[in-house]
N, C-alpha and C. Protein backbone atom coordinates (compact mmCIF):
# COMPACT_ATOMS: atom_id res chain seq x y z
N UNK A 1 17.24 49.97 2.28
CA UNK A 1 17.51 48.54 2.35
C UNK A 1 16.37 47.80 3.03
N UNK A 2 15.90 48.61 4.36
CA UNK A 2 14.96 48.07 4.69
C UNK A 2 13.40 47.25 4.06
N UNK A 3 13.01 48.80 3.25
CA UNK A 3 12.13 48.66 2.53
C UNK A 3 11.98 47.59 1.41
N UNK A 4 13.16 47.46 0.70
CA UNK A 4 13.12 46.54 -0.03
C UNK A 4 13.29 45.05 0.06
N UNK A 5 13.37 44.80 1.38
CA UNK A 5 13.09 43.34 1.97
C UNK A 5 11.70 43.54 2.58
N UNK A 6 11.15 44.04 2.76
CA UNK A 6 9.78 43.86 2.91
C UNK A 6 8.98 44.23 1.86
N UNK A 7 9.46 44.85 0.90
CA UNK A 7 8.47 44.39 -0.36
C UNK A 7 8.92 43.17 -1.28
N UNK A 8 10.22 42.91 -1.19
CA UNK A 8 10.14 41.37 -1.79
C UNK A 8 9.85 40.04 -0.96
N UNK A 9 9.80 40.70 0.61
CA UNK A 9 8.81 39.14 1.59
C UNK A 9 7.53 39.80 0.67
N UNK A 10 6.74 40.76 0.69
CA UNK A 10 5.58 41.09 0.72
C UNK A 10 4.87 40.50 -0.82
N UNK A 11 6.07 41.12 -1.68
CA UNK A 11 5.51 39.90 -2.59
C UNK A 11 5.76 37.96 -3.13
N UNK A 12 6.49 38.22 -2.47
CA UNK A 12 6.70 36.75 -2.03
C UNK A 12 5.31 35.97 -1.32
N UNK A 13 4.92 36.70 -0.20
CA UNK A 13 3.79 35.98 0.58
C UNK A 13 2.73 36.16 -0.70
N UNK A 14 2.12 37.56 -1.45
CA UNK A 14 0.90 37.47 -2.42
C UNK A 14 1.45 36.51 -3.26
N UNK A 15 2.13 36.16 -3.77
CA UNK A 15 3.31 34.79 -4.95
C UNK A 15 2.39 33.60 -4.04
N UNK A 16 2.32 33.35 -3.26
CA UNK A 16 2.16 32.03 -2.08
C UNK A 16 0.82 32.70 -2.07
N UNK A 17 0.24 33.05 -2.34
CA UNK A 17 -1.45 33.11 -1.55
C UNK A 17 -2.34 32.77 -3.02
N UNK A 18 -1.74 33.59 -3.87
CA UNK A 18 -2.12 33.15 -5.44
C UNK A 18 -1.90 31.85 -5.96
N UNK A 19 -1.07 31.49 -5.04
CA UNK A 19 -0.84 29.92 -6.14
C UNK A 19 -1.83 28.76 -5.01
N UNK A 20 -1.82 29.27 -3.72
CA UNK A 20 -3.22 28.42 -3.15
C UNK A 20 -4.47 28.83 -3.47
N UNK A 21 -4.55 30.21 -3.93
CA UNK A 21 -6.02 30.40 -4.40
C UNK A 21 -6.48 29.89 -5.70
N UNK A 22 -5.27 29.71 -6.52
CA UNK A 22 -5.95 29.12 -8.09
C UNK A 22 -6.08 27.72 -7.86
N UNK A 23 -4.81 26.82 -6.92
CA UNK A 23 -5.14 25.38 -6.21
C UNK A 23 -6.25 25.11 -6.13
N UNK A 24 -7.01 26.45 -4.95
CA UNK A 24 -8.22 25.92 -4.71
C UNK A 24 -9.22 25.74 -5.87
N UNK A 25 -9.63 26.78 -6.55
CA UNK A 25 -10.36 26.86 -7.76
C UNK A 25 -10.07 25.71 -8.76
N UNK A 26 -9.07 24.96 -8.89
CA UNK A 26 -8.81 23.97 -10.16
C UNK A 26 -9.38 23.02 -9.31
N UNK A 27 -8.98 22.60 -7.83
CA UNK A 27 -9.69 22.00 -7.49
C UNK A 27 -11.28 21.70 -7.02
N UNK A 28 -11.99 22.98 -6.78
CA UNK A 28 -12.86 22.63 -6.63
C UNK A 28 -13.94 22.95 -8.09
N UNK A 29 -13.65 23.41 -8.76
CA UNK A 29 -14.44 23.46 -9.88
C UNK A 29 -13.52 22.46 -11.13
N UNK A 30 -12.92 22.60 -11.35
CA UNK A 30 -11.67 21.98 -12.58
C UNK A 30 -12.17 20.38 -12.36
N UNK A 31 -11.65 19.78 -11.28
CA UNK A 31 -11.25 18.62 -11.27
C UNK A 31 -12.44 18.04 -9.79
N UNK A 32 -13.85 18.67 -10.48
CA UNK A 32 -14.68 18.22 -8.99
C UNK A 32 -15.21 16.71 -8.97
N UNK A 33 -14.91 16.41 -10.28
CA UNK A 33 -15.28 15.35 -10.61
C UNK A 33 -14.62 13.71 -10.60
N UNK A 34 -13.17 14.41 -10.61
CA UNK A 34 -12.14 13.52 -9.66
C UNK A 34 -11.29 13.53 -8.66
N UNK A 35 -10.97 12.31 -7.90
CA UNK A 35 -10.28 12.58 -6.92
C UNK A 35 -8.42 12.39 -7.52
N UNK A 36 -7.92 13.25 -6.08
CA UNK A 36 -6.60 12.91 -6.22
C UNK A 36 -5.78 11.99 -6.26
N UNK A 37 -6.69 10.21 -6.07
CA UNK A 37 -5.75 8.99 -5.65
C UNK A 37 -6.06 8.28 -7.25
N UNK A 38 -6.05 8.72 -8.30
CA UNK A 38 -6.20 8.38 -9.76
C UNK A 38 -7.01 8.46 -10.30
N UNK A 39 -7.33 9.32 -10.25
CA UNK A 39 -8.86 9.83 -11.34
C UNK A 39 -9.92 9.37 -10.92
N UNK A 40 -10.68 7.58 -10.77
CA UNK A 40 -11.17 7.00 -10.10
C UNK A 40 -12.58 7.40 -9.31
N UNK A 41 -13.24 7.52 -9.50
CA UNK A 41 -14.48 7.34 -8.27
C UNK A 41 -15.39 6.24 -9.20
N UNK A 42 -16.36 5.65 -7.51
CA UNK A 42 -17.47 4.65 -8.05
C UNK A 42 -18.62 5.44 -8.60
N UNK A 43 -19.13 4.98 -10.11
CA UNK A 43 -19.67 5.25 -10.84
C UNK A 43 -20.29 4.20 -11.46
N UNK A 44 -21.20 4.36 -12.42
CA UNK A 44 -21.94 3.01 -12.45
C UNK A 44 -21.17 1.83 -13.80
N UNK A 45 -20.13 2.65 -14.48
CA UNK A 45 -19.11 1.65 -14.94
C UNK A 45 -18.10 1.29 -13.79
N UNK A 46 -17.82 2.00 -12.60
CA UNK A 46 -16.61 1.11 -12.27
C UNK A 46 -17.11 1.64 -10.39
N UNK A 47 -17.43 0.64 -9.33
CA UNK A 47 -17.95 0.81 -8.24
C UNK A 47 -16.67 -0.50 -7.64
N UNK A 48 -16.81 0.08 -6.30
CA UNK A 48 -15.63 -0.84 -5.63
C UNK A 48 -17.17 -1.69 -4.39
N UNK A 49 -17.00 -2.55 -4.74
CA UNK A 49 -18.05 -3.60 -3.97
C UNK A 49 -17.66 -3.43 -2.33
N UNK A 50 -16.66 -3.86 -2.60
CA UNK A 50 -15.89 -3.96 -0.98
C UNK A 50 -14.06 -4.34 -0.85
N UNK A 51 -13.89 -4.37 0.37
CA UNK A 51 -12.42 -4.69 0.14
C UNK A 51 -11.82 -5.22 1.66
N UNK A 52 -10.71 -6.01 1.80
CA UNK A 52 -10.38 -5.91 3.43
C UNK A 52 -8.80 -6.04 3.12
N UNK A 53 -8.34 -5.86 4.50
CA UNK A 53 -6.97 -5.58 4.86
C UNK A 53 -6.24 -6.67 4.60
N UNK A 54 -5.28 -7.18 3.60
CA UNK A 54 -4.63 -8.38 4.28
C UNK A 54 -3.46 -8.02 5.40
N UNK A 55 -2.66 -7.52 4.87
CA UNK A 55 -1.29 -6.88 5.57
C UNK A 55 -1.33 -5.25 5.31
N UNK A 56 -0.40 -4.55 5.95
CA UNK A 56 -0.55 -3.01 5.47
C UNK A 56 0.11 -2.99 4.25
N UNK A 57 -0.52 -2.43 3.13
CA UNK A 57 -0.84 -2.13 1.99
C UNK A 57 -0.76 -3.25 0.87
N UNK A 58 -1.25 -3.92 1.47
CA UNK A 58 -1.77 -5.36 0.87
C UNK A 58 -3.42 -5.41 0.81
N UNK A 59 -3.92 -5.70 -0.17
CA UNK A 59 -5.71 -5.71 -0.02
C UNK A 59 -6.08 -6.35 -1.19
N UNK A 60 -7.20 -6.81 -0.76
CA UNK A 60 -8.09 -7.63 -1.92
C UNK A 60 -9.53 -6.69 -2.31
N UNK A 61 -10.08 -6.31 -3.09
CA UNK A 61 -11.10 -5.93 -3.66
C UNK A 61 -12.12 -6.48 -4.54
N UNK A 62 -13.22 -6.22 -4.39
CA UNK A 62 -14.21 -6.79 -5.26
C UNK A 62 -14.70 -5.79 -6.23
N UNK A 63 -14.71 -5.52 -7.29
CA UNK A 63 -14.74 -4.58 -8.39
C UNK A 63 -15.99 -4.67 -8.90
N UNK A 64 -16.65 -3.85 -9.21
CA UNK A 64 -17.76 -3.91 -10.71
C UNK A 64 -17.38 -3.15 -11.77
N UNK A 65 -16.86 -3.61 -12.86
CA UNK A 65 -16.54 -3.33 -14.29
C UNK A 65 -17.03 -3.36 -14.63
N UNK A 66 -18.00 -2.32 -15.48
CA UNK A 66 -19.35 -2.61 -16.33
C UNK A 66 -19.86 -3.29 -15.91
N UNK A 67 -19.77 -4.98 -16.74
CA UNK A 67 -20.81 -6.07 -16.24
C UNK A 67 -20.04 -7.06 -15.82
N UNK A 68 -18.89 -7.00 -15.43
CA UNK A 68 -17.67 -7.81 -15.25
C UNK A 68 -17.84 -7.59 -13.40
N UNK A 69 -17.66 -8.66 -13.01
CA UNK A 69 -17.25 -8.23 -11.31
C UNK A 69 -15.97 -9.28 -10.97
N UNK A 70 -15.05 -8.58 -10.85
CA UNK A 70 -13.57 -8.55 -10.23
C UNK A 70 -13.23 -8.83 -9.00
N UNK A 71 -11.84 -10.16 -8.46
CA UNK A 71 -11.96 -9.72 -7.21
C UNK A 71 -10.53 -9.62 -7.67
N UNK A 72 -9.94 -8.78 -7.22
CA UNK A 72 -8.30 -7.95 -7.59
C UNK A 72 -7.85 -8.30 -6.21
N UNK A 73 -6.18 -8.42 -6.45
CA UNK A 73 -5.33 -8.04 -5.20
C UNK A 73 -4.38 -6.63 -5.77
N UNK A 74 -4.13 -5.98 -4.67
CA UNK A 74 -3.22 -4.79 -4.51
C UNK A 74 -2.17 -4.51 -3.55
N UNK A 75 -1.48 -4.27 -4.00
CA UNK A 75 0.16 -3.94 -3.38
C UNK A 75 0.36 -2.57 -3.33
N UNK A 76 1.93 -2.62 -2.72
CA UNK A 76 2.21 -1.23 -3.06
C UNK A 76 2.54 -0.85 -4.42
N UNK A 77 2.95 -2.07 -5.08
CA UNK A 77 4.17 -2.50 -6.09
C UNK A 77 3.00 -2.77 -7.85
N UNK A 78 1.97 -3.45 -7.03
CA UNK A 78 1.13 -4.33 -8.67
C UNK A 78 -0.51 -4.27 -8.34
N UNK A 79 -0.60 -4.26 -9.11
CA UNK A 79 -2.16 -4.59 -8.86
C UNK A 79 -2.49 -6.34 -10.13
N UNK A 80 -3.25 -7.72 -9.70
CA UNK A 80 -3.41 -8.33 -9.92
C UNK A 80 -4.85 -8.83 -9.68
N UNK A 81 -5.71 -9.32 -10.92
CA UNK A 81 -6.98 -9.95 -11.27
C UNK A 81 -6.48 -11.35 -10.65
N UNK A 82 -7.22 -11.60 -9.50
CA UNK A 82 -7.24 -13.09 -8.93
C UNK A 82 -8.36 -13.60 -9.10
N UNK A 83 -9.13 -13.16 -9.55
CA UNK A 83 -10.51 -14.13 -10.28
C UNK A 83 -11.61 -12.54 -10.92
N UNK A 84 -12.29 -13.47 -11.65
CA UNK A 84 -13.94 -13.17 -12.24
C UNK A 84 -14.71 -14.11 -11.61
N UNK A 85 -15.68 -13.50 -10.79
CA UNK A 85 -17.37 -13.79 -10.11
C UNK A 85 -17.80 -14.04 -11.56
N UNK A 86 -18.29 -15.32 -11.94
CA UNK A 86 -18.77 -15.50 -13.48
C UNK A 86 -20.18 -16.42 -13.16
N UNK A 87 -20.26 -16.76 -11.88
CA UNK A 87 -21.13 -17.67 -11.35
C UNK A 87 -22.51 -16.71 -11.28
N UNK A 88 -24.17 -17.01 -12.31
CA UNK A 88 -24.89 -16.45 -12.28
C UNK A 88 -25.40 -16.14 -11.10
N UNK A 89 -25.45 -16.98 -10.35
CA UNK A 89 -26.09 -17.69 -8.98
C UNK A 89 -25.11 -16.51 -7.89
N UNK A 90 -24.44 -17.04 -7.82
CA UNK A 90 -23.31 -15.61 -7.19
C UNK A 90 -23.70 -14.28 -7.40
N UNK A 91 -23.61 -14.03 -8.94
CA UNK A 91 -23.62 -12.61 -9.22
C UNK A 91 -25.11 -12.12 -8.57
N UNK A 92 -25.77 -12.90 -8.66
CA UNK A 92 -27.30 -12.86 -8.03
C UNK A 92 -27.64 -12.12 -7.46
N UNK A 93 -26.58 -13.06 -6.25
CA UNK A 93 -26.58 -13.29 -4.82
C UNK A 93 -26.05 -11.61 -4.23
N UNK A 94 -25.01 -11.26 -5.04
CA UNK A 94 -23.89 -9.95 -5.04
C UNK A 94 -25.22 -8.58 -5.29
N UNK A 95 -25.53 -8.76 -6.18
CA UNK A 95 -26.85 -8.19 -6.66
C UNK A 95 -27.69 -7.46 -5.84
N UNK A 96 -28.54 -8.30 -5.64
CA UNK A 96 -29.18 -8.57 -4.70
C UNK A 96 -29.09 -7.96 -3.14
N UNK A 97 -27.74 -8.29 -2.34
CA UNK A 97 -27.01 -7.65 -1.09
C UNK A 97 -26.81 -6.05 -1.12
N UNK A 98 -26.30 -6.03 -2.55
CA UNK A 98 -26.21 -4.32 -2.84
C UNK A 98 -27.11 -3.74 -2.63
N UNK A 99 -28.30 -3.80 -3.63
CA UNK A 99 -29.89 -3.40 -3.49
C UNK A 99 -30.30 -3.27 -2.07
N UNK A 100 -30.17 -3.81 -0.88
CA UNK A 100 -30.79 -3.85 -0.30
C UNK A 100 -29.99 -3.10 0.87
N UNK A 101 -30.66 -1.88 1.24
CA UNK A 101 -29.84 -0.68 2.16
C UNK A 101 -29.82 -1.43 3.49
N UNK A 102 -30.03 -2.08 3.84
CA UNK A 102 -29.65 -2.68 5.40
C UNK A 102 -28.05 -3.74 5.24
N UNK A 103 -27.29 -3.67 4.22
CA UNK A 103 -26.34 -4.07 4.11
C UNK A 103 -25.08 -3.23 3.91
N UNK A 104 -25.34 -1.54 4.58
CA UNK A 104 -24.45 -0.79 3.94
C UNK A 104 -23.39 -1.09 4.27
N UNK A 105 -23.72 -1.07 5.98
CA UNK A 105 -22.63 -1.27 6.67
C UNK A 105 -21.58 -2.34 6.82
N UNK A 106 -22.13 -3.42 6.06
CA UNK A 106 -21.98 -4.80 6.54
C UNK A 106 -19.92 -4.92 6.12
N UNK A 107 -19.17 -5.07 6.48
CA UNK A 107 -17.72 -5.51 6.00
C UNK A 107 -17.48 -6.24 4.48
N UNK A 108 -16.66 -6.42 4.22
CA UNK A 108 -15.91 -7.07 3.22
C UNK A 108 -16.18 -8.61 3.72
N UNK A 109 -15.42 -8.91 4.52
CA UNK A 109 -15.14 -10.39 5.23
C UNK A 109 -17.07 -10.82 5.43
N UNK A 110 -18.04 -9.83 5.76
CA UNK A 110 -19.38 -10.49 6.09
C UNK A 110 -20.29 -10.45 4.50
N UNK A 111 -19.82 -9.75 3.55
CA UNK A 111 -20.06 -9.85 2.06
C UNK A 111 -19.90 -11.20 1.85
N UNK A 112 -18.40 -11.35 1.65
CA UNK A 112 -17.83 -12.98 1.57
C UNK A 112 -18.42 -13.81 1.87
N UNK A 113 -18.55 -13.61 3.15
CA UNK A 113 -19.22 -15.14 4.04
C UNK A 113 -20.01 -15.05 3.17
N UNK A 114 -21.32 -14.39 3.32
CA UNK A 114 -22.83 -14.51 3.05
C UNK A 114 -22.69 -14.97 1.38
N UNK A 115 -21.74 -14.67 0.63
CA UNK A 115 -21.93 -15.07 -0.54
C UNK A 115 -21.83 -16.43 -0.83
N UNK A 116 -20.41 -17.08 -0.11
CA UNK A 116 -20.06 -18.07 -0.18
C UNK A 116 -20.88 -18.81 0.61
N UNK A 117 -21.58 -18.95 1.34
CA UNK A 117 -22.54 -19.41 1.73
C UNK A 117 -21.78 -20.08 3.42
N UNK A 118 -20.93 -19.27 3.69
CA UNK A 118 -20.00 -19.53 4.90
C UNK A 118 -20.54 -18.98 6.14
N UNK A 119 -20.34 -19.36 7.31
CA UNK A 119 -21.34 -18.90 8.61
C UNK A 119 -19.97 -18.34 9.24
């Protein structure tokens, strides 16, 4: 009696070690190319500009779609297009800030300003 509860824990635990070892493998070779929060990463069709907090899990984002730039709101519930950046002069301006590596760090809210031409 004994024996045979420790070979069905025993294969029970190899059952559980096999199914995290193939986990790992799908994940790191299978699917290295996406992440787990929807397929999604920035790429040069679809890059997330920036974004800030409104409320917890409330947020606004600035998108690059191809050649489209987006500023979206997000919920827990919807996601909603609250405008297109269509302004050449803007997109320029957006352009421009990216390109230039001394802005990596810079926030969402200091993107804004500087675009809008706000102090």
């Amino acid at each position: 009696m004994n024996s045979m509860f420790l070979q069905a824990f025993g294969s029970l635990v190899l059952v559980i070690v096999l199914i995290f070892v193939v986990l790992f493998f799908l994940k790191k070779f299978v699917y290295k190319d996406q992440n787990f929060t929807g397929g999604l990463k920035s790429s040069s069709e679809f890059k997330i500009i920036g974004h800030i907090m409104l409320q917890p899990k409330k947020y606004i984002y600035i998108i690059k779609f191809f050649d489209r730039l987006l500023v979206v709101g997000l919920t827990d519930n919807q996601i909603n297009v609250l405008s297109e950046i269509t302004d050449k002069e803007t997109l320029l301006k957006i352009e421009s800030s990216l390109s230039t590596p001394k802005n990596v760090n810079k926030s969402f809210l200091s993107h804004l300003k500087d675009n809008l031409g706000l102090k």
